[in-house]
PDB file of N, CA and C in Angstrom:
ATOM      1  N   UNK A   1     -18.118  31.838 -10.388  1.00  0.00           N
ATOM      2  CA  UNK A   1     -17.589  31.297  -9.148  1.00  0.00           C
ATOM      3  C   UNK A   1     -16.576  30.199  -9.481  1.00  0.00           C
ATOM      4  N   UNK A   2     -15.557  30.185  -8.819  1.00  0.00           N
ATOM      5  CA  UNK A   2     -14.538  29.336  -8.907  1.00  0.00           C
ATOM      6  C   UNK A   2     -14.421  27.995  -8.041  1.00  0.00           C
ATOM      7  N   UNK A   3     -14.307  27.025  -8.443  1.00  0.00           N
ATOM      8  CA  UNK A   3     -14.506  25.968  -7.555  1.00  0.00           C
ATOM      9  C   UNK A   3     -13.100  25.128  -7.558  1.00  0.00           C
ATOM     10  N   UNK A   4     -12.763  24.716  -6.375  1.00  0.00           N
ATOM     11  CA  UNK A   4     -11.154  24.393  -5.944  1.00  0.00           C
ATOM     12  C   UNK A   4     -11.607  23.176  -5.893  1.00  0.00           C
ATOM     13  N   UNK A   5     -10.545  21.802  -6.359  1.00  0.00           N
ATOM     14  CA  UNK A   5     -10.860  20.410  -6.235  1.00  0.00           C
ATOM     15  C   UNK A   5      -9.829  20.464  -5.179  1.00  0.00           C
ATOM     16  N   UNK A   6     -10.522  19.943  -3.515  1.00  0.00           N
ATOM     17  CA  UNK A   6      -9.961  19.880  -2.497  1.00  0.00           C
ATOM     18  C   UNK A   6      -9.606  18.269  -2.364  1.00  0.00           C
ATOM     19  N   UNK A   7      -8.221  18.113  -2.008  1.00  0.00           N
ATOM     20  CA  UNK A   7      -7.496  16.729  -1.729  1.00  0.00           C
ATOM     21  C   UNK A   7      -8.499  16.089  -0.208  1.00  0.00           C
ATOM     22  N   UNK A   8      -7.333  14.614   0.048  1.00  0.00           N
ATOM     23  CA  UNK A   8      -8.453  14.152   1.495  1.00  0.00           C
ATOM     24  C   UNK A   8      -7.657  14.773   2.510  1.00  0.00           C
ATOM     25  N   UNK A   9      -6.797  15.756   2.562  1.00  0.00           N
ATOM     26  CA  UNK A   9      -6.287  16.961   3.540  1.00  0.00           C
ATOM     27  C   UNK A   9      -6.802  17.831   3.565  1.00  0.00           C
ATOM     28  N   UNK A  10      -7.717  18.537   2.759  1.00  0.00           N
ATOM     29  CA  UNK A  10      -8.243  19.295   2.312  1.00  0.00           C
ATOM     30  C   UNK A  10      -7.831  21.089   2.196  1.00  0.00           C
ATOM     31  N   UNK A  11      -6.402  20.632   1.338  1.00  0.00           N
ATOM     32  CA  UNK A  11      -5.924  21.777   0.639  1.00  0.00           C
ATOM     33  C   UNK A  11      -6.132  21.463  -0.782  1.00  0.00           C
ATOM     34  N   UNK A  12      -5.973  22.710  -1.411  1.00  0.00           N
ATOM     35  CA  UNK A  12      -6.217  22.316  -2.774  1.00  0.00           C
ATOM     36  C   UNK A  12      -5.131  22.018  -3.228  1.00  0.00           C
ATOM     37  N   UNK A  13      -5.619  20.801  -4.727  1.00  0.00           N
ATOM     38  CA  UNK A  13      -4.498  19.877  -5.445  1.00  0.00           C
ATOM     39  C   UNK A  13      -3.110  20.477  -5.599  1.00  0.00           C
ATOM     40  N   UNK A  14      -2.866  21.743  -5.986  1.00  0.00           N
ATOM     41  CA  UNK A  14      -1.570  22.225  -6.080  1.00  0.00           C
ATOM     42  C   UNK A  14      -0.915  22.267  -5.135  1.00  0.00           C
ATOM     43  N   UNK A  15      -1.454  23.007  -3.821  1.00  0.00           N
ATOM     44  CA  UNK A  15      -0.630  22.919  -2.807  1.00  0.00           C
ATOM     45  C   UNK A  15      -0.566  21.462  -2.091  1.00  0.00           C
ATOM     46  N   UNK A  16      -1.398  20.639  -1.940  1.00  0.00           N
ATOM     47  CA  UNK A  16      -1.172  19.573  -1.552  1.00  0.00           C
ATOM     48  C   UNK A  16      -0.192  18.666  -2.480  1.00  0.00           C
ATOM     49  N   UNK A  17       0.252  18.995  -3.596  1.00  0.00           N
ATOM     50  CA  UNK A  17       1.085  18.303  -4.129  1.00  0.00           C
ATOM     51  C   UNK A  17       2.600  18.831  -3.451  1.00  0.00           C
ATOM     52  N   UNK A  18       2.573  19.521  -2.891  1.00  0.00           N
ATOM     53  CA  UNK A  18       3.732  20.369  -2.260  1.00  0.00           C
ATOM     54  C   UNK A  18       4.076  19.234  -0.845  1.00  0.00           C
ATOM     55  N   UNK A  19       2.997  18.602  -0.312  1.00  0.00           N
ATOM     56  CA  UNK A  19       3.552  17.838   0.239  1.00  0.00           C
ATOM     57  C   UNK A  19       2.900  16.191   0.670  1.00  0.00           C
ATOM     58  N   UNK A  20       3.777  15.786  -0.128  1.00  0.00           N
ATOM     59  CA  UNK A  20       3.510  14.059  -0.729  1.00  0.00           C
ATOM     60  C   UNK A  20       3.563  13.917   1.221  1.00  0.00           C
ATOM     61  N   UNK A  21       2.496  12.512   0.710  1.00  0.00           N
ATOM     62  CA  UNK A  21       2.613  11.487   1.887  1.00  0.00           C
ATOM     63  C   UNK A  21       3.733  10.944   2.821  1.00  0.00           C
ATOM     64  N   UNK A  22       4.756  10.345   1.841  1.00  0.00           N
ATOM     65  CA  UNK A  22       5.802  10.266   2.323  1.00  0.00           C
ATOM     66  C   UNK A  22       7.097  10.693   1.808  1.00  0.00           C
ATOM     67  N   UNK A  23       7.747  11.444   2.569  1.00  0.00           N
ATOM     68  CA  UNK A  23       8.670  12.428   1.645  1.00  0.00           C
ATOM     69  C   UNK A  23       9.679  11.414   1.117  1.00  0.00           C
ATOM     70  N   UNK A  24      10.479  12.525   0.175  1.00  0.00           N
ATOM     71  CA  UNK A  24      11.640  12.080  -0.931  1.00  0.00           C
ATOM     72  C   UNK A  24      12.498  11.037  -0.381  1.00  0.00           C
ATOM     73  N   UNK A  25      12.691  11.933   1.062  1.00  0.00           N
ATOM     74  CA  UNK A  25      14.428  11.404   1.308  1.00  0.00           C
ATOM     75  C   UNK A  25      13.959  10.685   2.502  1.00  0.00           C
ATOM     76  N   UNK A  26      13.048   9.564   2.486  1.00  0.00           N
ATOM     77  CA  UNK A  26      12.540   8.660   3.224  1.00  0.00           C
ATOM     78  C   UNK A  26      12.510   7.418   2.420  1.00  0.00           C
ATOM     79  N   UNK A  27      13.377   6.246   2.850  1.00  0.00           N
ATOM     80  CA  UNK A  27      13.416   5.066   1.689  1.00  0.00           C
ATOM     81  C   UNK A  27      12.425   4.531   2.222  1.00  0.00           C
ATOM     82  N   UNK A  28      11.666   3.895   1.199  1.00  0.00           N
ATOM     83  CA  UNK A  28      10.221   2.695   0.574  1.00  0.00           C
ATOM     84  C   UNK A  28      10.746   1.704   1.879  1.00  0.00           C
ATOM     85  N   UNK A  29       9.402   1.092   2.477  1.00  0.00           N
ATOM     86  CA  UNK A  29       9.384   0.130   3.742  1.00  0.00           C
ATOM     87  C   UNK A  29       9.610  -0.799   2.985  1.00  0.00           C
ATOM     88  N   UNK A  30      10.316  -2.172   3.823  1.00  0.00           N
ATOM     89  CA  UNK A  30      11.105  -3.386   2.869  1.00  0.00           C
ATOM     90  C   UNK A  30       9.653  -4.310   3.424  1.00  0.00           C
ATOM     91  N   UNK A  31       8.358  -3.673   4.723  1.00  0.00           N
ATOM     92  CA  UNK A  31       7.583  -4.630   4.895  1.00  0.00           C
ATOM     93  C   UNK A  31       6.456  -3.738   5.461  1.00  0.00           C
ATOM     94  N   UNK A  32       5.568  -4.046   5.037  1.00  0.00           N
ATOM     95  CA  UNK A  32       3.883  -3.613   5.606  1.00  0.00           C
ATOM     96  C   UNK A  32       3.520  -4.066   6.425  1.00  0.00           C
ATOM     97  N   UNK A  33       2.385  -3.616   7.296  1.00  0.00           N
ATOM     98  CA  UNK A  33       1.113  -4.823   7.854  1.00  0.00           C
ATOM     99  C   UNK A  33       0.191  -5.114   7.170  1.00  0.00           C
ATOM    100  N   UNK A  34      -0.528  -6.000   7.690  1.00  0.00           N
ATOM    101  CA  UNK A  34      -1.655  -6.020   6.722  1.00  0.00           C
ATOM    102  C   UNK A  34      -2.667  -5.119   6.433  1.00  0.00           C
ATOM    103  N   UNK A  35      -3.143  -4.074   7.229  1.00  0.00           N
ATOM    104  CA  UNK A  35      -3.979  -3.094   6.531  1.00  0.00           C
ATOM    105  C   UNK A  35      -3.367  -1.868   5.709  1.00  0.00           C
ATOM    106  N   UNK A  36      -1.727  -2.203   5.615  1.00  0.00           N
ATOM    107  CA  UNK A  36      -1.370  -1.331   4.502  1.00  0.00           C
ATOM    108  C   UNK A  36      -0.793  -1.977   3.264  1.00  0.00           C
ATOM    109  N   UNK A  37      -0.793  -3.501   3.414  1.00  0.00           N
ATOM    110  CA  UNK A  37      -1.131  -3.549   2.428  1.00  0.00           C
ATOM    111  C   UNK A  37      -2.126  -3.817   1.532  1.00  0.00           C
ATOM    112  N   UNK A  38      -3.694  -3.850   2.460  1.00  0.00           N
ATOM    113  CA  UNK A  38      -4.860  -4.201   2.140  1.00  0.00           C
ATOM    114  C   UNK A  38      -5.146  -2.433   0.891  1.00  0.00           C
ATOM    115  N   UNK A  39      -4.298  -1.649   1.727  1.00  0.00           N
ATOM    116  CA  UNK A  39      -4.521  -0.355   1.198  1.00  0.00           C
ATOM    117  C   UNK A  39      -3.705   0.331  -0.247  1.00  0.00           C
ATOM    118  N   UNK A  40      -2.433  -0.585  -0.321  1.00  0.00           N
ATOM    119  CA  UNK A  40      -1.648  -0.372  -1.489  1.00  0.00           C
ATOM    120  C   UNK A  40      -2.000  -1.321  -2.843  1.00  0.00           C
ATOM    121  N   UNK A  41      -2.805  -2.519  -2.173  1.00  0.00           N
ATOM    122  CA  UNK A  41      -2.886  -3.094  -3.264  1.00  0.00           C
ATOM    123  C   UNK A  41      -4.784  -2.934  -3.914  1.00  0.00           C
ATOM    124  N   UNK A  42      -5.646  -2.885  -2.727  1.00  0.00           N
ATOM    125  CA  UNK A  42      -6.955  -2.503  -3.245  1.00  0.00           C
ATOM    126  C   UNK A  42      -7.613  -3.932  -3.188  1.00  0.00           C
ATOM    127  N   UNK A  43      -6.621  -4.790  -2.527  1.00  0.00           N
ATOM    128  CA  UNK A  43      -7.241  -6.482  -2.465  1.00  0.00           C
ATOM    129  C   UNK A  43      -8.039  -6.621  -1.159  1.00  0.00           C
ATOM    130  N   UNK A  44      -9.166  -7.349  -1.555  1.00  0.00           N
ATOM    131  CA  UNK A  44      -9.840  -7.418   0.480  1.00  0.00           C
ATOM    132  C   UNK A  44      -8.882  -7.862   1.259  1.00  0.00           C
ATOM    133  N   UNK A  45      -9.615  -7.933   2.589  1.00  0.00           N
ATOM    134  CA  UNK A  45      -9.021  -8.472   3.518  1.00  0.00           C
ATOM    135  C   UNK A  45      -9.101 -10.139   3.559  1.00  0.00           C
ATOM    136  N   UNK A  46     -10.033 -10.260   3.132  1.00  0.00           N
ATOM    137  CA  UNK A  46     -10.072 -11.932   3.210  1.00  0.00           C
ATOM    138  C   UNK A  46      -9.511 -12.539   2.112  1.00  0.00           C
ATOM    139  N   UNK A  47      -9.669 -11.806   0.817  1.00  0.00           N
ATOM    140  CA  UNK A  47      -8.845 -12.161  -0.667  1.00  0.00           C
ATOM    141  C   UNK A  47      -7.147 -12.129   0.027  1.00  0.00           C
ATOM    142  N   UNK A  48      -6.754 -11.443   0.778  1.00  0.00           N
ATOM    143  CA  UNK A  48      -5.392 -10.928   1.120  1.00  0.00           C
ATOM    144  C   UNK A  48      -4.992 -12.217   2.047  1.00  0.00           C
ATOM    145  N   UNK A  49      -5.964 -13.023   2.985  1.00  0.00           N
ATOM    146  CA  UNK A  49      -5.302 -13.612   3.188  1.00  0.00           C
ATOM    147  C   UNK A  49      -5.170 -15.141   2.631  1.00  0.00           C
ATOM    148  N   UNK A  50      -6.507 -15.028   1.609  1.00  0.00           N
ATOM    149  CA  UNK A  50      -6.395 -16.361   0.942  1.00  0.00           C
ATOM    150  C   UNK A  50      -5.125 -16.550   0.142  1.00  0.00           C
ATOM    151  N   UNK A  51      -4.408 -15.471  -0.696  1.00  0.00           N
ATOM    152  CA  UNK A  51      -3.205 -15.583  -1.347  1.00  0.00           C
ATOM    153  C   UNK A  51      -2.273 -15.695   0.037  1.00  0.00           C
ATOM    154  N   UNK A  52      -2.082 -14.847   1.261  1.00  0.00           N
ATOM    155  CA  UNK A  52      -1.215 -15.618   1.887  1.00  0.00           C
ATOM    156  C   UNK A  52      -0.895 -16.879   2.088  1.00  0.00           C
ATOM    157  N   UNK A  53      -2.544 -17.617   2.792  1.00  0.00           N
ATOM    158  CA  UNK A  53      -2.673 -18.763   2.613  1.00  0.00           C
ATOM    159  C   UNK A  53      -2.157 -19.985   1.712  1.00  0.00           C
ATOM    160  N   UNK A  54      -2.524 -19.075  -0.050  1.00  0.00           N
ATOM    161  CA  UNK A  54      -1.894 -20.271  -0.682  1.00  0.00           C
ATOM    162  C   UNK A  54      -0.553 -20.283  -0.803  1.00  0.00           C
ATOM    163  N   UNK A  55      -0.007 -19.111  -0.439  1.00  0.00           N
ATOM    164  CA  UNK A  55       1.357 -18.960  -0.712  1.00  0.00           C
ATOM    165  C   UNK A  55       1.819 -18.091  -1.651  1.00  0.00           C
ATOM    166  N   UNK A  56       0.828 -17.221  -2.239  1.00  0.00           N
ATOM    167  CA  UNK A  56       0.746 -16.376  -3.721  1.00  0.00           C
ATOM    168  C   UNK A  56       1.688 -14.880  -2.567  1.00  0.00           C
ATOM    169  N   UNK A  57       1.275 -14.769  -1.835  1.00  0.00           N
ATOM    170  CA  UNK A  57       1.920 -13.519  -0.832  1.00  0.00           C
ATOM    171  C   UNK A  57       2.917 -14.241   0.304  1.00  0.00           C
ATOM    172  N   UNK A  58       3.885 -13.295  -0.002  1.00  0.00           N
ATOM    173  CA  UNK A  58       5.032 -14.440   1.310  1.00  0.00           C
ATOM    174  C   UNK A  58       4.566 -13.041   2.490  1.00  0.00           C
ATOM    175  N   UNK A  59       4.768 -13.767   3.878  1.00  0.00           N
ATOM    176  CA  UNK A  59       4.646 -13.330   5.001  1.00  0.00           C
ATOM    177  C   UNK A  59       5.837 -13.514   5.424  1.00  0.00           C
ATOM    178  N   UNK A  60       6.358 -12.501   6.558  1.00  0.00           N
ATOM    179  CA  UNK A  60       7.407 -12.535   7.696  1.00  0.00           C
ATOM    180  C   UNK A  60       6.963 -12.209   9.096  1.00  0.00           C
ATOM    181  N   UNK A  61       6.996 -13.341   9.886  1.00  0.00           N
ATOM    182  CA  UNK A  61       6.604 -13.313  11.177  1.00  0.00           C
ATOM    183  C   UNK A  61       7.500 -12.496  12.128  1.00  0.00           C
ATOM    184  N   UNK A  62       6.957 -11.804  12.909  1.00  0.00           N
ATOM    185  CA  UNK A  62       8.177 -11.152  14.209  1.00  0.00           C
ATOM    186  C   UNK A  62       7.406 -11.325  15.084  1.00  0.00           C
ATOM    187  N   UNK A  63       7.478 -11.860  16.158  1.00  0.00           N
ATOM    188  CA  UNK A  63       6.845 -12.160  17.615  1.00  0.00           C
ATOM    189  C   UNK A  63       5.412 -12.434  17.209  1.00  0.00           C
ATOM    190  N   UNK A  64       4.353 -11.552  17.574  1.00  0.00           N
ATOM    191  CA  UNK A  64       2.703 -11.680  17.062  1.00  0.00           C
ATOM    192  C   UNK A  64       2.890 -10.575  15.564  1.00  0.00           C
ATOM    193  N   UNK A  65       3.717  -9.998  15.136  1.00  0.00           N
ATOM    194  CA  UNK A  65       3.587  -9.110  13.945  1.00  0.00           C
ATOM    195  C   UNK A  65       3.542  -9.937  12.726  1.00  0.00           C
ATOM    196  N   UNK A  66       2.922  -9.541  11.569  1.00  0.00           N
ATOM    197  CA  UNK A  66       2.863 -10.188  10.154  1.00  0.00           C
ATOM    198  C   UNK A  66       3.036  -9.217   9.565  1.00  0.00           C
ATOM    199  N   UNK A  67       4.001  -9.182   9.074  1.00  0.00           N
ATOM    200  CA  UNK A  67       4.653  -7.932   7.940  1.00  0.00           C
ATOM    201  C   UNK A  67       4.764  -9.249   6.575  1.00  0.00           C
ATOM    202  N   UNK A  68       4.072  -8.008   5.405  1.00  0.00           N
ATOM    203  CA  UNK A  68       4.287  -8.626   4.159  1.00  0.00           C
ATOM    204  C   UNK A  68       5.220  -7.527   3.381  1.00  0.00           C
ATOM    205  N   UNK A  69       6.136  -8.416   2.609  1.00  0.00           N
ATOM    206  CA  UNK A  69       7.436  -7.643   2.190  1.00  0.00           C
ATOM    207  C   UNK A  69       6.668  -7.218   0.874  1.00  0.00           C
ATOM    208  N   UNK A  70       7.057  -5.941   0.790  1.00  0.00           N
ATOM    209  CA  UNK A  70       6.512  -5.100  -0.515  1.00  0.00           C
ATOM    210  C   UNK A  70       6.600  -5.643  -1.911  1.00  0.00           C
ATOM    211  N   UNK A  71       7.804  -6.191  -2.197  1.00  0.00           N
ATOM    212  CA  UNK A  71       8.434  -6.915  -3.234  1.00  0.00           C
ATOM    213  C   UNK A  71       7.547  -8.278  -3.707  1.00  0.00           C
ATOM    214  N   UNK A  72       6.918  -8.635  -2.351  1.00  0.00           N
ATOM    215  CA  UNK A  72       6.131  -9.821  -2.716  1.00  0.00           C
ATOM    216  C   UNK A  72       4.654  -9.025  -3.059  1.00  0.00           C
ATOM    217  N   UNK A  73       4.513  -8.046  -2.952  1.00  0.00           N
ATOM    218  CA  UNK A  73       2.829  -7.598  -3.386  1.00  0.00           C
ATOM    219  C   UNK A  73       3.282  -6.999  -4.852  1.00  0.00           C
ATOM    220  N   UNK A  74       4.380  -6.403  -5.130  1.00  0.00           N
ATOM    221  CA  UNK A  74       4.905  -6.414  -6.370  1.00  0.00           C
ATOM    222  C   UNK A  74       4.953  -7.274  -7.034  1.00  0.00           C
ATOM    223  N   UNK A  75       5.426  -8.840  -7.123  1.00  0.00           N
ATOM    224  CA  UNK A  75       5.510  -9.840  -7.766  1.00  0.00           C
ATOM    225  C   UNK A  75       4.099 -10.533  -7.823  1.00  0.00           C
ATOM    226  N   UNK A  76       3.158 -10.079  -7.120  1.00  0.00           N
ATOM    227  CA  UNK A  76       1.841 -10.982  -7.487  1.00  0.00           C
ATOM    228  C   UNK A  76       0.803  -9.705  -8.365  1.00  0.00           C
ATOM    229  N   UNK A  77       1.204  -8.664  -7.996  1.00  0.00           N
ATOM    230  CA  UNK A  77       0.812  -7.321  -9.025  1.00  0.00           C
ATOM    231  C   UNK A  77       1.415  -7.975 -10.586  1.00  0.00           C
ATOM    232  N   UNK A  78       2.693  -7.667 -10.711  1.00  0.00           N
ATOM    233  CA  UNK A  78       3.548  -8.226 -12.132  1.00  0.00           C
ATOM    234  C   UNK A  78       2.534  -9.957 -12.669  1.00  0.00           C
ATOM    235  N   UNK A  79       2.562 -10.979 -11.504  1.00  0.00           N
ATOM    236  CA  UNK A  79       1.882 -12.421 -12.204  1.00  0.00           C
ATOM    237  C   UNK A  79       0.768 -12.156 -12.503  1.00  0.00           C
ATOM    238  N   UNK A  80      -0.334 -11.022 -12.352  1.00  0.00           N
ATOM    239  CA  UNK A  80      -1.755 -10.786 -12.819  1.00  0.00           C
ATOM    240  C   UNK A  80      -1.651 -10.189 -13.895  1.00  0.00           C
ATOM    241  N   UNK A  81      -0.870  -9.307 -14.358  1.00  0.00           N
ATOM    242  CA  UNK A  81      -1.043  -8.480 -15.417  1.00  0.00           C
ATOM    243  C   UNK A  81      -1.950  -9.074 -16.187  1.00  0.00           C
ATOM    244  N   UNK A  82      -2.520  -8.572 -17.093  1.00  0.00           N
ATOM    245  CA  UNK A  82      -2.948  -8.454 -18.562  1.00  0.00           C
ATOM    246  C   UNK A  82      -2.922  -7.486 -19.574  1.00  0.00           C
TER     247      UNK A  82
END
């Protein structure tokens, strides 16, 4: 018996590689909310906003919106390395 490793779409891996999340010819968001970037980076929610807090994550306010610019979850990804 053959057993298929089904993706969280639940086609199997080959064909679901046929179609990525967000396509090619769609440019990278210059800003998130916070539960995407709670989701790109794998940081809690409360860890997420203590680095806002200290200032380790820059925020951009729009009316009641908090968008965090990608570039800044990049640059605190790059200051952790080891």
């Amino acid at each position: 018996m053959v057993h298929v490793i089904r993706t969280q779409r639940g086609l199997p891996r080959e064909a679901a590689s046929e179609f990525p999340a967000i396509p090619n010819n769609q440019p990278e968001p210059l800003t998130v909310r916070i539960p995407a970037a709670i989701k790109m980076t794998g940081i809690g929610r409360s860890k997420l906003y203590e680095l806002i807090q200290s200032g380790d994550i820059e925020i951009v306010k729009i009316g009641s919106s908090t968008l965090i610019p990608v570039e800044s979850l990049r640059e605190l990804i790059n200051r952790n390395r080891r």
